[in-house]
C-alpha atoms as a PDB file:
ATOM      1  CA  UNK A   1      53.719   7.775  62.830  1.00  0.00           C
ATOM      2  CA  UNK A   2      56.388   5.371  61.240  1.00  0.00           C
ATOM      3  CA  UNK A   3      56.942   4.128  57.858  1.00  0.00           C
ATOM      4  CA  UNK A   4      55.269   0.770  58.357  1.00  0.00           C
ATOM      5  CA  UNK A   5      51.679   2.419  59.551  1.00  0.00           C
ATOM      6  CA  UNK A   6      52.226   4.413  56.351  1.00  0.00           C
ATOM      7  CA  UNK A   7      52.902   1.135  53.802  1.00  0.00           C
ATOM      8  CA  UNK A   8      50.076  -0.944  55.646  1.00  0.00           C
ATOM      9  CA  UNK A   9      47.726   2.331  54.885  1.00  0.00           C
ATOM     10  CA  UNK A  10      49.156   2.374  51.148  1.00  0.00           C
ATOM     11  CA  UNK A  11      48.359  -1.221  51.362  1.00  0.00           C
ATOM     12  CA  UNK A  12      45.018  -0.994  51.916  1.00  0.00           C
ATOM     13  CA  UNK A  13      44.260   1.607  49.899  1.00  0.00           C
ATOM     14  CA  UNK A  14      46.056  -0.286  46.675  1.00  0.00           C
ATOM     15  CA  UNK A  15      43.995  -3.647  48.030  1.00  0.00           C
ATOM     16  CA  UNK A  16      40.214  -2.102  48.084  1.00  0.00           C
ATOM     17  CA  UNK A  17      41.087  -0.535  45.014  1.00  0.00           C
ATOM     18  CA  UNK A  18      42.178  -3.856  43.211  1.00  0.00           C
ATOM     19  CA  UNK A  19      38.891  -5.471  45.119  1.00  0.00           C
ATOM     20  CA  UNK A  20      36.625  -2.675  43.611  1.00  0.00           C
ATOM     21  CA  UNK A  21      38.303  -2.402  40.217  1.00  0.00           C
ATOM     22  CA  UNK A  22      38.122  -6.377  39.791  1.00  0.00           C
ATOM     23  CA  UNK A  23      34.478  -6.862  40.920  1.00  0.00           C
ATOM     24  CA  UNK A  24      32.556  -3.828  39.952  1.00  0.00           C
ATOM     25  CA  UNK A  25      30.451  -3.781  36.580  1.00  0.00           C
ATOM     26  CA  UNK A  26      29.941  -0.350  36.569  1.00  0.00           C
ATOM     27  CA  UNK A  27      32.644   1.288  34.512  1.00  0.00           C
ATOM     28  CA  UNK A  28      32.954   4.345  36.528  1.00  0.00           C
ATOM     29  CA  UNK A  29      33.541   2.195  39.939  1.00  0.00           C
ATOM     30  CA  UNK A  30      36.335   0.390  37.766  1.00  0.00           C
ATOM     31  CA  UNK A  31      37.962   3.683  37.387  1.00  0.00           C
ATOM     32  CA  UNK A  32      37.102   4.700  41.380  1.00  0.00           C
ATOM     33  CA  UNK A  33      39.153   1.439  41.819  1.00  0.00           C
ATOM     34  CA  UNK A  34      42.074   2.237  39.859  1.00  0.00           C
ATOM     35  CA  UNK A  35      42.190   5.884  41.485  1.00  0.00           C
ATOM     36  CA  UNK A  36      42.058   4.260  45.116  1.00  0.00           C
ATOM     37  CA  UNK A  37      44.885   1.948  43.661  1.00  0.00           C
ATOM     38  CA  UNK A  38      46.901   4.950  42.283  1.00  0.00           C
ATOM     39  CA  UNK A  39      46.483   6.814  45.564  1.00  0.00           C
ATOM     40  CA  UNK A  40      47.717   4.418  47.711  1.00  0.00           C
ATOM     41  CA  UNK A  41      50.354   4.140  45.642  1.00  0.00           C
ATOM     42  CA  UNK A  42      51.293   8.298  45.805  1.00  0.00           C
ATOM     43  CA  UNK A  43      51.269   7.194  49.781  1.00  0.00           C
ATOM     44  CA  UNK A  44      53.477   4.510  49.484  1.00  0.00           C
ATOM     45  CA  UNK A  45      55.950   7.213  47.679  1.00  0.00           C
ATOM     46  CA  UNK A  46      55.311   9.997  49.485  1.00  0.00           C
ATOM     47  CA  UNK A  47      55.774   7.798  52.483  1.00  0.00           C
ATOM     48  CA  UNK A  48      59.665   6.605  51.530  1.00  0.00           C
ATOM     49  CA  UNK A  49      60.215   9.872  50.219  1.00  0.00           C
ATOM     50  CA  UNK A  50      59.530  11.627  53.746  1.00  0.00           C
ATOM     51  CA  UNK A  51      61.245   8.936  55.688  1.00  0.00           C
ATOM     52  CA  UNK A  52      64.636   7.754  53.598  1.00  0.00           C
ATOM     53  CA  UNK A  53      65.262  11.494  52.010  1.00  0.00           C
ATOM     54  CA  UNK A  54      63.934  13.957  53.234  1.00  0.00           C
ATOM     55  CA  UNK A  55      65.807  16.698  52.190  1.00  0.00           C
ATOM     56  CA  UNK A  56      65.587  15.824  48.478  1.00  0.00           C
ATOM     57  CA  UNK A  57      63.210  16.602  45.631  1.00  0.00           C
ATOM     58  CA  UNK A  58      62.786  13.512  43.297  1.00  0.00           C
ATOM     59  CA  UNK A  59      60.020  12.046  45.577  1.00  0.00           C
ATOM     60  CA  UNK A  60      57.547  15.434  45.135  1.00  0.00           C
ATOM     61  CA  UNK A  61      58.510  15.403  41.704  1.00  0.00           C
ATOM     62  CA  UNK A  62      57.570  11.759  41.010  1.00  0.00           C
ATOM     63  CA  UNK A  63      54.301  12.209  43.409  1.00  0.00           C
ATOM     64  CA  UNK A  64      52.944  15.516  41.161  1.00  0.00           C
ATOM     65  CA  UNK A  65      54.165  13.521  38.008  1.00  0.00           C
ATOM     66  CA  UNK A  66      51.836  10.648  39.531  1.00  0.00           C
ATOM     67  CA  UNK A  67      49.106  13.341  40.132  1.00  0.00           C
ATOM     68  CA  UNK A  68      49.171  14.413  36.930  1.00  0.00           C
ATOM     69  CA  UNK A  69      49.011  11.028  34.934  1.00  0.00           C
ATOM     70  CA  UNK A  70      46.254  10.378  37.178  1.00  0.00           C
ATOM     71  CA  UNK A  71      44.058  13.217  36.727  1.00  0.00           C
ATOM     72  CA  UNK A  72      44.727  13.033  32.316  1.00  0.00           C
ATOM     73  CA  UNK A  73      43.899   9.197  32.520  1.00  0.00           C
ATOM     74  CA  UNK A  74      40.641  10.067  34.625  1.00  0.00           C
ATOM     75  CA  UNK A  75      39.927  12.832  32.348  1.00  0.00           C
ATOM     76  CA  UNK A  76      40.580  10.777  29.166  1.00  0.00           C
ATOM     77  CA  UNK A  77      38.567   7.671  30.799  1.00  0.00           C
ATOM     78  CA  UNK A  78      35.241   9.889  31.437  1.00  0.00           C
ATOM     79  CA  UNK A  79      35.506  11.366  28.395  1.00  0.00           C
ATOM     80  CA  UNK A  80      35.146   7.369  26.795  1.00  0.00           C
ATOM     81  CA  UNK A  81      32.104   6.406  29.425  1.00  0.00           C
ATOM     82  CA  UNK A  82      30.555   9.750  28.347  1.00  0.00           C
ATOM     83  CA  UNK A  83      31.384   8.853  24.430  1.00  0.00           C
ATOM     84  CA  UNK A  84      29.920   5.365  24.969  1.00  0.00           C
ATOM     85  CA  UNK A  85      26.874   6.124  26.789  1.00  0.00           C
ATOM     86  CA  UNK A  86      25.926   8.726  24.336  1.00  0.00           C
ATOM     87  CA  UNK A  87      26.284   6.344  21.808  1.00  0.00           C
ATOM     88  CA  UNK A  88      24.724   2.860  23.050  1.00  0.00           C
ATOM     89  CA  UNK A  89      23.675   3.487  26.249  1.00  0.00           C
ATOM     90  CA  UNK A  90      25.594   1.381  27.856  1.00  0.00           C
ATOM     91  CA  UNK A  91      27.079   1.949  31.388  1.00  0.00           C
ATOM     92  CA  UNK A  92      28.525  -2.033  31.873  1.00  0.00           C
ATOM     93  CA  UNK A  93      31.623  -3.267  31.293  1.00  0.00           C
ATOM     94  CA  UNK A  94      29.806  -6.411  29.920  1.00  0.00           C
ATOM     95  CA  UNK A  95      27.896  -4.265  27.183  1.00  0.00           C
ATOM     96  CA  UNK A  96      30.798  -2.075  26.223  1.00  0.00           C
ATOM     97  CA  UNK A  97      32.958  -5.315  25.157  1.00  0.00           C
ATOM     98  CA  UNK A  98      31.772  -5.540  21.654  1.00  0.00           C
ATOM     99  CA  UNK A  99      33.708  -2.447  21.261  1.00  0.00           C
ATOM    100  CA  UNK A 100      37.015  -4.166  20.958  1.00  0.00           C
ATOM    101  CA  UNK A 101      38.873  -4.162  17.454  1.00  0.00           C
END
């Protein structure tokens, strides 16, 4: 496989991510959006790190960093649905916007 299969995969992964997290109501497919956007990113990286240095480090370190600020913004971003649905019952973006300050 080369780099360029690699990117266009990355690609698509970042485009029916930013397709589902732009049309979807639901909040929870928002946030399946922005985690198919966030892991075509960590192919994208993972993909110049394997090809233009192999031999170093900083790309697995930026790819678990990436991981990791994914899985806390998931976690965090439940943890809101699951606070607003308690609360109001409300599952929509369109219902949860009278939250804002």
């Amino acid at each position: 496989m080369t780099l360029q299969l690699f990117l266009l995969a990355a690609a698509g992964l970042f485009a029916i991510g930013l397709y589902g997290a732009l049309s979807q109501q639901s909040i929870v497919m928002l946030m399946m959006g922005l985690e198919l956007m966030l892991n075509g990113v960590i192919l994208a990286t993972a993909a110049f790190w394997y090809f233009l240095t192999p031999g170093g480090s900083g790309g697995q370190v930026l790819i678990v960093v990436i991981i990791t600020a994914m899985a806390v913004e998931m976690a965090a971003g439940f943890a809101v649905v699951t606070a607003i649905y308690r609360s109001r019952q409300v599952d929509m973006t369109d219902g949860a916007s009278d939250l804002r300050g």
